[in-house]
C-alpha atoms as a PDB file:
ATOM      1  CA  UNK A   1       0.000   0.000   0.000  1.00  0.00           C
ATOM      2  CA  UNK A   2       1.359   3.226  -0.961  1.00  0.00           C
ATOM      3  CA  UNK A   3       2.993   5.440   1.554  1.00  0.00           C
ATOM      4  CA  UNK A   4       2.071   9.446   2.205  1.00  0.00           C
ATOM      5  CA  UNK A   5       4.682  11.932   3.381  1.00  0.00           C
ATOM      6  CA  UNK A   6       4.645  15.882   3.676  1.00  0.00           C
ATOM      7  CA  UNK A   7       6.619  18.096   1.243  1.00  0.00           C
ATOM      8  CA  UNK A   8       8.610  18.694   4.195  1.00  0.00           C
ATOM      9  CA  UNK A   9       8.692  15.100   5.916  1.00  0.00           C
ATOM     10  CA  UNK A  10      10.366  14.410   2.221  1.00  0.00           C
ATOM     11  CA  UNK A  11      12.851  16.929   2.213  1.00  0.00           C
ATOM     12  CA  UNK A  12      13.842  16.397   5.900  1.00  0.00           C
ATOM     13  CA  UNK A  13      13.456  12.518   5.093  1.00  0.00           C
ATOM     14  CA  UNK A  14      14.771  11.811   1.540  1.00  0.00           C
ATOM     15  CA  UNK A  15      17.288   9.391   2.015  1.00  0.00           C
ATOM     16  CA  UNK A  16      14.900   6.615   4.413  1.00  0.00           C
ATOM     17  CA  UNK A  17      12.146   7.629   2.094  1.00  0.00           C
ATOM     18  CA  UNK A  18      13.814   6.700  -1.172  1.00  0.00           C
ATOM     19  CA  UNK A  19      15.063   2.948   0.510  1.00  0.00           C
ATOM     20  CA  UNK A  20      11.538   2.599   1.828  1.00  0.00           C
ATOM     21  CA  UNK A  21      10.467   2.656  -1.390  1.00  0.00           C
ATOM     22  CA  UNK A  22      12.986   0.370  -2.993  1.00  0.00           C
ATOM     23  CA  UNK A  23      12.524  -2.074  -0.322  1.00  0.00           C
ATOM     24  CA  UNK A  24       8.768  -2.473  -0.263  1.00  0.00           C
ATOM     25  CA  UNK A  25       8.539  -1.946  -4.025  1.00  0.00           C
ATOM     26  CA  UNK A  26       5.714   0.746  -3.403  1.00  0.00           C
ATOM     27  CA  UNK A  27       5.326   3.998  -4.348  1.00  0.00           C
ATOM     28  CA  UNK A  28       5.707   7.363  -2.019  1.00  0.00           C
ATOM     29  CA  UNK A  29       2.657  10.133  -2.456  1.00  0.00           C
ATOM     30  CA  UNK A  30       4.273  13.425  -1.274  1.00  0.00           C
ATOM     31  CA  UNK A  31       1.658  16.183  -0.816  1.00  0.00           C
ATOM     32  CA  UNK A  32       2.073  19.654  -0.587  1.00  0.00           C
ATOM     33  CA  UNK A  33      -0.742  21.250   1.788  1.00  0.00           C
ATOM     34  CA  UNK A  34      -2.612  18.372   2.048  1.00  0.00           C
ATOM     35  CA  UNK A  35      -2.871  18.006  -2.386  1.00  0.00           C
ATOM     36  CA  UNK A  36      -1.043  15.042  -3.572  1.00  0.00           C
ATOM     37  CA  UNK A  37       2.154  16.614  -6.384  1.00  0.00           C
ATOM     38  CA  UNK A  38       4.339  13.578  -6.791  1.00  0.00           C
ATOM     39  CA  UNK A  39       4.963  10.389  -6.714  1.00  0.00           C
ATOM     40  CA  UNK A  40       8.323   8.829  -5.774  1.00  0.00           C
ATOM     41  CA  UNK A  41       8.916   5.189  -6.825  1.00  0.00           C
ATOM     42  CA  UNK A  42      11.506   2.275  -7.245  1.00  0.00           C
ATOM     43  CA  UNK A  43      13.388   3.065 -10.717  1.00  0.00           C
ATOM     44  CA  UNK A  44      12.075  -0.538 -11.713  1.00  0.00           C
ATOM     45  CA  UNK A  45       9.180   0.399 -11.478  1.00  0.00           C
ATOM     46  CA  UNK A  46       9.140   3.785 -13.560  1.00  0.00           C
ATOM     47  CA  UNK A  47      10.849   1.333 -16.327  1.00  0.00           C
ATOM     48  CA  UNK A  48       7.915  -0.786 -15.997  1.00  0.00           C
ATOM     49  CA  UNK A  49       5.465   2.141 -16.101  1.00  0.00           C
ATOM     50  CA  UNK A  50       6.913   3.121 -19.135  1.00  0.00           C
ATOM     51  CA  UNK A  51       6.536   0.575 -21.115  1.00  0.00           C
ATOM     52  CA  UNK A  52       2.931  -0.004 -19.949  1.00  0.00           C
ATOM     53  CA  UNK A  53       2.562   3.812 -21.098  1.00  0.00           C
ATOM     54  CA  UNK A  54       4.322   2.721 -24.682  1.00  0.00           C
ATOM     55  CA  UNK A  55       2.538  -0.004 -25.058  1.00  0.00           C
ATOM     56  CA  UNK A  56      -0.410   2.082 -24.686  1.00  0.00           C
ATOM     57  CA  UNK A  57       0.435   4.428 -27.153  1.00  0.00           C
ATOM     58  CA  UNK A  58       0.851   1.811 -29.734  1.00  0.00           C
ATOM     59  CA  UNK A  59      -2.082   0.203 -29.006  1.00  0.00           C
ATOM     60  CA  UNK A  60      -4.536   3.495 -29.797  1.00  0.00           C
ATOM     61  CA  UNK A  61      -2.346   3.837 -32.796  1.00  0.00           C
ATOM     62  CA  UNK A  62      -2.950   0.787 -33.987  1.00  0.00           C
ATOM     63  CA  UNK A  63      -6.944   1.229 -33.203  1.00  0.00           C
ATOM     64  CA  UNK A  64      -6.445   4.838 -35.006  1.00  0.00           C
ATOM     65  CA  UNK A  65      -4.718   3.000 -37.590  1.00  0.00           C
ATOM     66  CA  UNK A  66      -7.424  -0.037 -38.205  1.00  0.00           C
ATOM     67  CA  UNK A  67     -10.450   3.107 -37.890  1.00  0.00           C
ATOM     68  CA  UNK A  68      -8.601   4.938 -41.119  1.00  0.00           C
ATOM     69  CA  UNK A  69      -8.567   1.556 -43.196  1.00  0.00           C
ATOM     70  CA  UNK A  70     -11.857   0.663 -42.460  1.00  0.00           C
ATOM     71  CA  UNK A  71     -13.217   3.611 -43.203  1.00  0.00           C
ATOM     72  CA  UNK A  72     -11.186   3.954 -46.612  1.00  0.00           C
ATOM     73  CA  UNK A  73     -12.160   0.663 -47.185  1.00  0.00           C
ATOM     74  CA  UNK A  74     -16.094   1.463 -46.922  1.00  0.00           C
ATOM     75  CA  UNK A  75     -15.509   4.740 -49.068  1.00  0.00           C
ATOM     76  CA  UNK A  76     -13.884   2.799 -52.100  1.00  0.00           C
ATOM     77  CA  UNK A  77     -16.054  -0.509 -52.101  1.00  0.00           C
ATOM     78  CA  UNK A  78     -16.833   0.732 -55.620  1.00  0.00           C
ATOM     79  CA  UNK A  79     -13.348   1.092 -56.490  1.00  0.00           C
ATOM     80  CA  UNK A  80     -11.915  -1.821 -59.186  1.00  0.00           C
ATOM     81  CA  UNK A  81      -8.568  -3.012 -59.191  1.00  0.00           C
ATOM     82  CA  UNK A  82      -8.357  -1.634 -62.326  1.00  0.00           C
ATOM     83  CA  UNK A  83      -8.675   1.637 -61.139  1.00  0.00           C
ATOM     84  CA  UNK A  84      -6.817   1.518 -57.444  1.00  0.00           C
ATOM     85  CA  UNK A  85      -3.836   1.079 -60.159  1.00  0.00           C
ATOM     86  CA  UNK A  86      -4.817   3.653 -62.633  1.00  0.00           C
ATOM     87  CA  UNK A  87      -4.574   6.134 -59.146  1.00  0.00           C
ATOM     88  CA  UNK A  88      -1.241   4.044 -57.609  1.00  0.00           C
ATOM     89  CA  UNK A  89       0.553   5.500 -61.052  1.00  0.00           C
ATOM     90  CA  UNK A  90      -1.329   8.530 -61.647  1.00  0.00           C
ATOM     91  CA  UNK A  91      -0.002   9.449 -57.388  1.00  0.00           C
ATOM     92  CA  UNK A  92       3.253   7.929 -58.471  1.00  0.00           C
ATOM     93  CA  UNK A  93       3.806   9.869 -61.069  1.00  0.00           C
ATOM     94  CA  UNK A  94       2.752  13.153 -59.857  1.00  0.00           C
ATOM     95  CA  UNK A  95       4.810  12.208 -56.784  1.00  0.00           C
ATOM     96  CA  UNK A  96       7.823  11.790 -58.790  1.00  0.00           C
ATOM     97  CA  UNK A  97       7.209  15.245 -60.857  1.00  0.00           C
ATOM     98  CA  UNK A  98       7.247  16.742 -58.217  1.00  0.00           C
ATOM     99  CA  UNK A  99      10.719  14.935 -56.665  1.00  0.00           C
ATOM    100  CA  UNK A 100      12.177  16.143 -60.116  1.00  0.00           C
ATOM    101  CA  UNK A 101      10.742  19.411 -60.077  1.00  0.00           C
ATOM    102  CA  UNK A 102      12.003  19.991 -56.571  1.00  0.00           C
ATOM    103  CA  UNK A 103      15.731  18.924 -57.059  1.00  0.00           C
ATOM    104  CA  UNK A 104      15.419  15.592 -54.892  1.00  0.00           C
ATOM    105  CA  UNK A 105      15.716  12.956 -57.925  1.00  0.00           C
ATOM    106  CA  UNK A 106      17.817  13.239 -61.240  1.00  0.00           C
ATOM    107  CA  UNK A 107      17.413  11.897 -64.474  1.00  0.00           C
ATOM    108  CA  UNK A 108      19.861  11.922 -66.996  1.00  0.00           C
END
């Protein structure tokens, strides 16, 4: 169970504080005037927290990600193969005009 301290129990404390938290593998809530500000935990833990926050991240991109292709999908059900690679080239080529036109590819 996390641990409370004052602001100034922390300062005053900091060394037994830190260990405390190492030892019992718990986190420290320091408040300032009675309002929780931080949070003070075992470095093993942050790591932990931060890959919990990554792998968070990825998963809403992913969702994100899924939303955009079904929704594309849904908006070109009418779309023949035929013509998804009449647009591939026609985006390809404009792509590459403009590549050319900008100095970042050279033909000879």
């Amino acid at each position: 169970m996390s641990k409370t301290v004052t602001a100034s129990e922390a300062k005053n404390r900091l060394g037994a504080i830190m260990d405390w938290a190492v030892k019992n593998k718990d986190d420290v809530i320091i408040e300032k005037r009675g309002e929780p500000r931080v949070v003070m935990m075992a470095y093993s833990d942050y790591e932990e927290l931060l890959k919990m926050r990554e792998q968070m991240r990825r998963a809403e991109a992913l969702a994100k990600l899924q939303q955009a292709a079904a929704k594309i999908q849904q908006n070109n059900q009418d779309l023949t193969e035929a013509d998804a690679d009449a647009l591939a080239d026609r985006i390809m080529r404009d792509t590459l005009k403009r590549m050319v036109a900008e100095g970042k590819v050279i033909y000879k």
